[in-house]
Protein backbone atom coordinates (compact mmCIF):
# COMPACT_ATOMS: atom_id res chain seq x y z
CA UNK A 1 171.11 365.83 89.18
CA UNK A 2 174.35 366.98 88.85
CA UNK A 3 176.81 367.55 91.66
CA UNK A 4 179.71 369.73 91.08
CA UNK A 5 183.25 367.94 92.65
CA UNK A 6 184.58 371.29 93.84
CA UNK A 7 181.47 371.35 96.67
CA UNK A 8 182.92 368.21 97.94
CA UNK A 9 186.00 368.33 100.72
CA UNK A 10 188.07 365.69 101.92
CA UNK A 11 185.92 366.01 105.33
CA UNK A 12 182.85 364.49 103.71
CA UNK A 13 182.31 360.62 104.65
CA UNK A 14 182.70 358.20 101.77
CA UNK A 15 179.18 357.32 102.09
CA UNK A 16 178.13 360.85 100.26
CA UNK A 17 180.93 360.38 97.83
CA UNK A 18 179.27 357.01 96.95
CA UNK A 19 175.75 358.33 96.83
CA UNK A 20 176.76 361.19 94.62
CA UNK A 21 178.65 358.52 92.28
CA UNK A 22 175.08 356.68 92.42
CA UNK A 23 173.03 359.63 91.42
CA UNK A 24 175.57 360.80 88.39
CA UNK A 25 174.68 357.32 87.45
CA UNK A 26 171.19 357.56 86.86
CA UNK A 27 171.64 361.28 86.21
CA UNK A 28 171.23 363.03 82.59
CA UNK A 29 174.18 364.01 80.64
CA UNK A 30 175.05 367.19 81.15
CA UNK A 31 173.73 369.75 78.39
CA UNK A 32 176.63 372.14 78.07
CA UNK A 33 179.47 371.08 76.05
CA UNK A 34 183.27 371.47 77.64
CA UNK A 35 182.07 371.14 80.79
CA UNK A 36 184.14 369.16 83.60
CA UNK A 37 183.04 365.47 83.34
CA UNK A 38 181.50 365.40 87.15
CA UNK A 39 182.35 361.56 87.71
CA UNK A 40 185.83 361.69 87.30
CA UNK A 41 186.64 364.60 89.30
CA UNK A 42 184.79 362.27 92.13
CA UNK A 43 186.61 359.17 91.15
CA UNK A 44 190.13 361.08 91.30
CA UNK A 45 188.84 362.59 94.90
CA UNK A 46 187.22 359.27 96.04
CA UNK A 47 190.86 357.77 95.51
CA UNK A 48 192.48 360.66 97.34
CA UNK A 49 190.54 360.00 99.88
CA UNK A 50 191.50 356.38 100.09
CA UNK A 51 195.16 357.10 100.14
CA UNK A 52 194.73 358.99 102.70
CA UNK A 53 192.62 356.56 104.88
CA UNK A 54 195.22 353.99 104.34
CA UNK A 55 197.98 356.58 105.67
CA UNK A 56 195.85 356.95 108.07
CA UNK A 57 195.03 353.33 109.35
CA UNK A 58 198.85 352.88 108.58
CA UNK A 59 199.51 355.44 111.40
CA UNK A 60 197.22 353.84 113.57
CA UNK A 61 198.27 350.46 113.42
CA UNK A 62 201.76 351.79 114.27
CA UNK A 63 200.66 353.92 117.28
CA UNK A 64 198.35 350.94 118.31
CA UNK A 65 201.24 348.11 117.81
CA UNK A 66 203.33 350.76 120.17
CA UNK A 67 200.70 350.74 122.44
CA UNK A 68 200.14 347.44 122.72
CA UNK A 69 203.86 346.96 123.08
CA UNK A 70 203.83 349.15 125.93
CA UNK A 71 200.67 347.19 127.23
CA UNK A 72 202.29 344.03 127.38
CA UNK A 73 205.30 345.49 129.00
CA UNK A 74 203.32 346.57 131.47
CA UNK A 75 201.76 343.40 131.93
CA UNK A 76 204.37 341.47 132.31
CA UNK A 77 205.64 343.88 134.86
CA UNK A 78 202.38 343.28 136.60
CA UNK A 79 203.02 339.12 136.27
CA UNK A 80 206.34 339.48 137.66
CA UNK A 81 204.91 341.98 140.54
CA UNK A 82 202.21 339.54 141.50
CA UNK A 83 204.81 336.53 141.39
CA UNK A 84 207.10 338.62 143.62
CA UNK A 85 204.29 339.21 145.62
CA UNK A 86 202.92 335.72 146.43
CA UNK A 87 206.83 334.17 146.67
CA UNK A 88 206.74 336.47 150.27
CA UNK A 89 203.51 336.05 151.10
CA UNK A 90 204.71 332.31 150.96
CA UNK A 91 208.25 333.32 152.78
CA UNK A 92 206.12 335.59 155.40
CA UNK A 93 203.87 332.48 156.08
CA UNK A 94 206.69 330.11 156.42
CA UNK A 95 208.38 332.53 158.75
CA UNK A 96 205.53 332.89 160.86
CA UNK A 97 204.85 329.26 161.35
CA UNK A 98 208.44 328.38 162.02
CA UNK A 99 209.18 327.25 165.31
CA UNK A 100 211.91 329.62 167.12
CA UNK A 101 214.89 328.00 169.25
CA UNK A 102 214.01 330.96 171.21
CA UNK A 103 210.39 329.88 172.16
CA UNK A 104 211.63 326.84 173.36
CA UNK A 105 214.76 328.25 175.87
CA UNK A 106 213.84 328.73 179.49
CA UNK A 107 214.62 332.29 180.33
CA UNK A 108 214.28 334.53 183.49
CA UNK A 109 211.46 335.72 184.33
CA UNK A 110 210.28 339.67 183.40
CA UNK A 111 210.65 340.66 186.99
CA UNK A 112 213.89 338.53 187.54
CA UNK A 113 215.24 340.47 184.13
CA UNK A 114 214.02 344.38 185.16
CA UNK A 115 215.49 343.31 188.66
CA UNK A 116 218.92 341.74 187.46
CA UNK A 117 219.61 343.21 183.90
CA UNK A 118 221.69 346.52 183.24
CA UNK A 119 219.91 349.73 183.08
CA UNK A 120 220.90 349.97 179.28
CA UNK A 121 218.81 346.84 178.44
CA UNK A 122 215.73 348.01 180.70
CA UNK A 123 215.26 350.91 179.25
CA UNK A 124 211.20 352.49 179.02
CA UNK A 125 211.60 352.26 175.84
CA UNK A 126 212.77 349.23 175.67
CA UNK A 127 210.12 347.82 178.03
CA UNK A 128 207.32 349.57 175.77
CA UNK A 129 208.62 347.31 172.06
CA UNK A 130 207.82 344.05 172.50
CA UNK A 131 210.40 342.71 170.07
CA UNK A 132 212.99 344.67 171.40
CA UNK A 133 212.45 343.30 175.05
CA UNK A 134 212.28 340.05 173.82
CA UNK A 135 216.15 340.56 172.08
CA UNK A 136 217.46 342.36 175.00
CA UNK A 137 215.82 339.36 177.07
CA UNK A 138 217.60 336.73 174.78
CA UNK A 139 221.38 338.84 175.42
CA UNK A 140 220.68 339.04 179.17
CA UNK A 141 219.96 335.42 179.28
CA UNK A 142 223.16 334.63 176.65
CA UNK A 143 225.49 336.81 178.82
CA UNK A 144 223.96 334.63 182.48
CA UNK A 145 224.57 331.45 181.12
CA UNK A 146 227.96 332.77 180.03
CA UNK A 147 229.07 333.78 183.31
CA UNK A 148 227.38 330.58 185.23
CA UNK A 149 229.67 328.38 182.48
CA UNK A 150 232.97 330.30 183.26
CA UNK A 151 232.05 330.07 187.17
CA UNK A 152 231.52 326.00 186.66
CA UNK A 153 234.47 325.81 184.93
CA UNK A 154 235.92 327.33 187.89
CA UNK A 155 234.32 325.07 190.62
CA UNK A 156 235.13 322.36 188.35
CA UNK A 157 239.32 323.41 188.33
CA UNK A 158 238.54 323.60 192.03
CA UNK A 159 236.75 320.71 192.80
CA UNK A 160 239.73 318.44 190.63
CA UNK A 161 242.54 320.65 193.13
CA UNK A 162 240.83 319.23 196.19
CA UNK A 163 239.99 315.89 194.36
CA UNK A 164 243.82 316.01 193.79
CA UNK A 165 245.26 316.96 197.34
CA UNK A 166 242.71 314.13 198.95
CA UNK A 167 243.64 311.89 197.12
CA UNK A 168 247.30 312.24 197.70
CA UNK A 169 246.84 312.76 201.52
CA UNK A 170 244.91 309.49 200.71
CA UNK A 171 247.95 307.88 199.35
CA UNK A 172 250.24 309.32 202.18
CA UNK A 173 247.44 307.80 204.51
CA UNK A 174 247.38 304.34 202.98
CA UNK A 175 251.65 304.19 203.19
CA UNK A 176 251.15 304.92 206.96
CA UNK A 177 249.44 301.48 207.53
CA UNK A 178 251.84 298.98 206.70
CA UNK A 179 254.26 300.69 209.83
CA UNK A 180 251.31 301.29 212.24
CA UNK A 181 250.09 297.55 211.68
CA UNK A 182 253.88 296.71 212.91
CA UNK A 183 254.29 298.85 215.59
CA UNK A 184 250.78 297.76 216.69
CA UNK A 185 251.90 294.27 216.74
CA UNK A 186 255.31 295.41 218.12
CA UNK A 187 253.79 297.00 221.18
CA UNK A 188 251.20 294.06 221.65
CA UNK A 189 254.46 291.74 221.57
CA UNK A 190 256.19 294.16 224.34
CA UNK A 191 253.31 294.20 226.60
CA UNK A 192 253.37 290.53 226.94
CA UNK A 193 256.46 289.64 227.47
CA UNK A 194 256.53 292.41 230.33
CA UNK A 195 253.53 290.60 231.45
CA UNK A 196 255.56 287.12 231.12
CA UNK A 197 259.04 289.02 233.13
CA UNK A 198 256.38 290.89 236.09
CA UNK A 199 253.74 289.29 236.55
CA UNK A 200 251.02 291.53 237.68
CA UNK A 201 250.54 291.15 241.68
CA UNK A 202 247.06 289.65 243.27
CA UNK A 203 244.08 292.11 243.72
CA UNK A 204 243.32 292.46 247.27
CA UNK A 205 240.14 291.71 249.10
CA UNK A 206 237.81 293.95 249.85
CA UNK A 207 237.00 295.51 253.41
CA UNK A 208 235.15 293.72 255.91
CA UNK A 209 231.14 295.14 256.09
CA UNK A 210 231.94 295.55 260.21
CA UNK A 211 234.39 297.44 259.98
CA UNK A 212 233.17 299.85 257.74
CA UNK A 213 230.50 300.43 259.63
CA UNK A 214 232.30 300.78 262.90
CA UNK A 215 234.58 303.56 261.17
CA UNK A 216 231.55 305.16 259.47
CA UNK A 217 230.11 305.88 263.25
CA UNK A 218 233.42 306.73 264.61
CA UNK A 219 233.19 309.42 261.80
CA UNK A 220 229.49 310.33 262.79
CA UNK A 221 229.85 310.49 266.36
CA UNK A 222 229.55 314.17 268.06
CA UNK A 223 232.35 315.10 270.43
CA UNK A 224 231.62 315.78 273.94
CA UNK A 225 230.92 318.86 275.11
């Protein structure tokens, strides 16, 4: 059976080429003389075709070695995504359990801060975003405790004035004994030696009983009519 190359196309699959190379094997010779010898013309295509299957893996492996260049880029953009993304999951989760100065400072009250704090830092809006109210809360309370420090600085400048003038009226107070103790003694010395010079007369006796009751009823008796 004899197969003539020119019906053959570089379409076919190698596995006809192959069985037509089997068949010319067992195949007669062919009877007319001059004519083209069948197995070579599918030898010489057979290697055409093989040329061109290893261009053609050639190209693939290239266009797959890109690929999988641009694969493992990708995948290690991925890695260092998911890295990324677990480092602040970690940071979020640290944040979140950290324990705030803030939670721990005594503030005023809501109602003491809508009732006390400017209008710009009780705003509705303000009073409607939690976090917000909390850092407008925090200022309020700053700028308090600011103005209660400068007032005890105050009362403290005050408190060392009057600390100050006592104790020098103190001082004055304590240089005024020394001359008070002496004229003390002075005018205890005077009064006895007047008492020594005049001595003080005799106290009288007292009234007889009789004759205070004789006056008392000349005092009660009626006149005559």
């Amino acid at each position: 059976m004899a197969i003539s190359p020119n019906a053959l196309t570089p379409q076919e699959p190698v596995e006809h080429i192959l069985d037509a190379l089997r068949n010319l094997a067992y195949a007669d010779p062919p009877q007319e003389p001059g004519s083209p010898h069948p197995p070579g013309a599918l030898f010489a295509r057979l290697k055409a075709i093989n040329r061109n299957s290893n261009a053609a893996a050639t190209t693939r492996r290239e266009v797959t070695a890109e690929a999988r260049t641009a694969i493992n880029a990708t995948n290690l953009g991925l890695q260092n995504l998911m890295y990324e993304k677990r480092h602040l999951e970690r940071e979020i989760e640290k944040c979140r359990q950290f324990a705030f100065v803030y939670q721990d400072v005594p503030l005023h009250s809501l109602e003491e801060f809508e009732a006390q704090a400017p209008e710009s830092l009780r705003t509705p809006e303000v009073l409607s975003d939690e976090h917000q109210l909390m850092l407008n809360r925090l200022e309020f309370e700053l700028a308090e405790r600011h103005r209660l420090d400068e007032r005890r600085k105050a009362l403290i400048v005050e408190r060392d004035t009057v600390l100050g003038d006592t104790k020098k009226f103190q001082s004055e107070v304590d240089k005024l004994a020394d001359p008070f103790e002496r004229l003390s003694e002075l005018a205890m010395e005077i009064q006895r030696t007047i008492h020594t010079l005049a001595p003080s007369p005799p106290p009288s006796p007292p009234p007889a009983i009789e004759e205070a009751d004789t006056s008392l009823d000349t005092v009660m008796e009626p006149a005559p009519e």
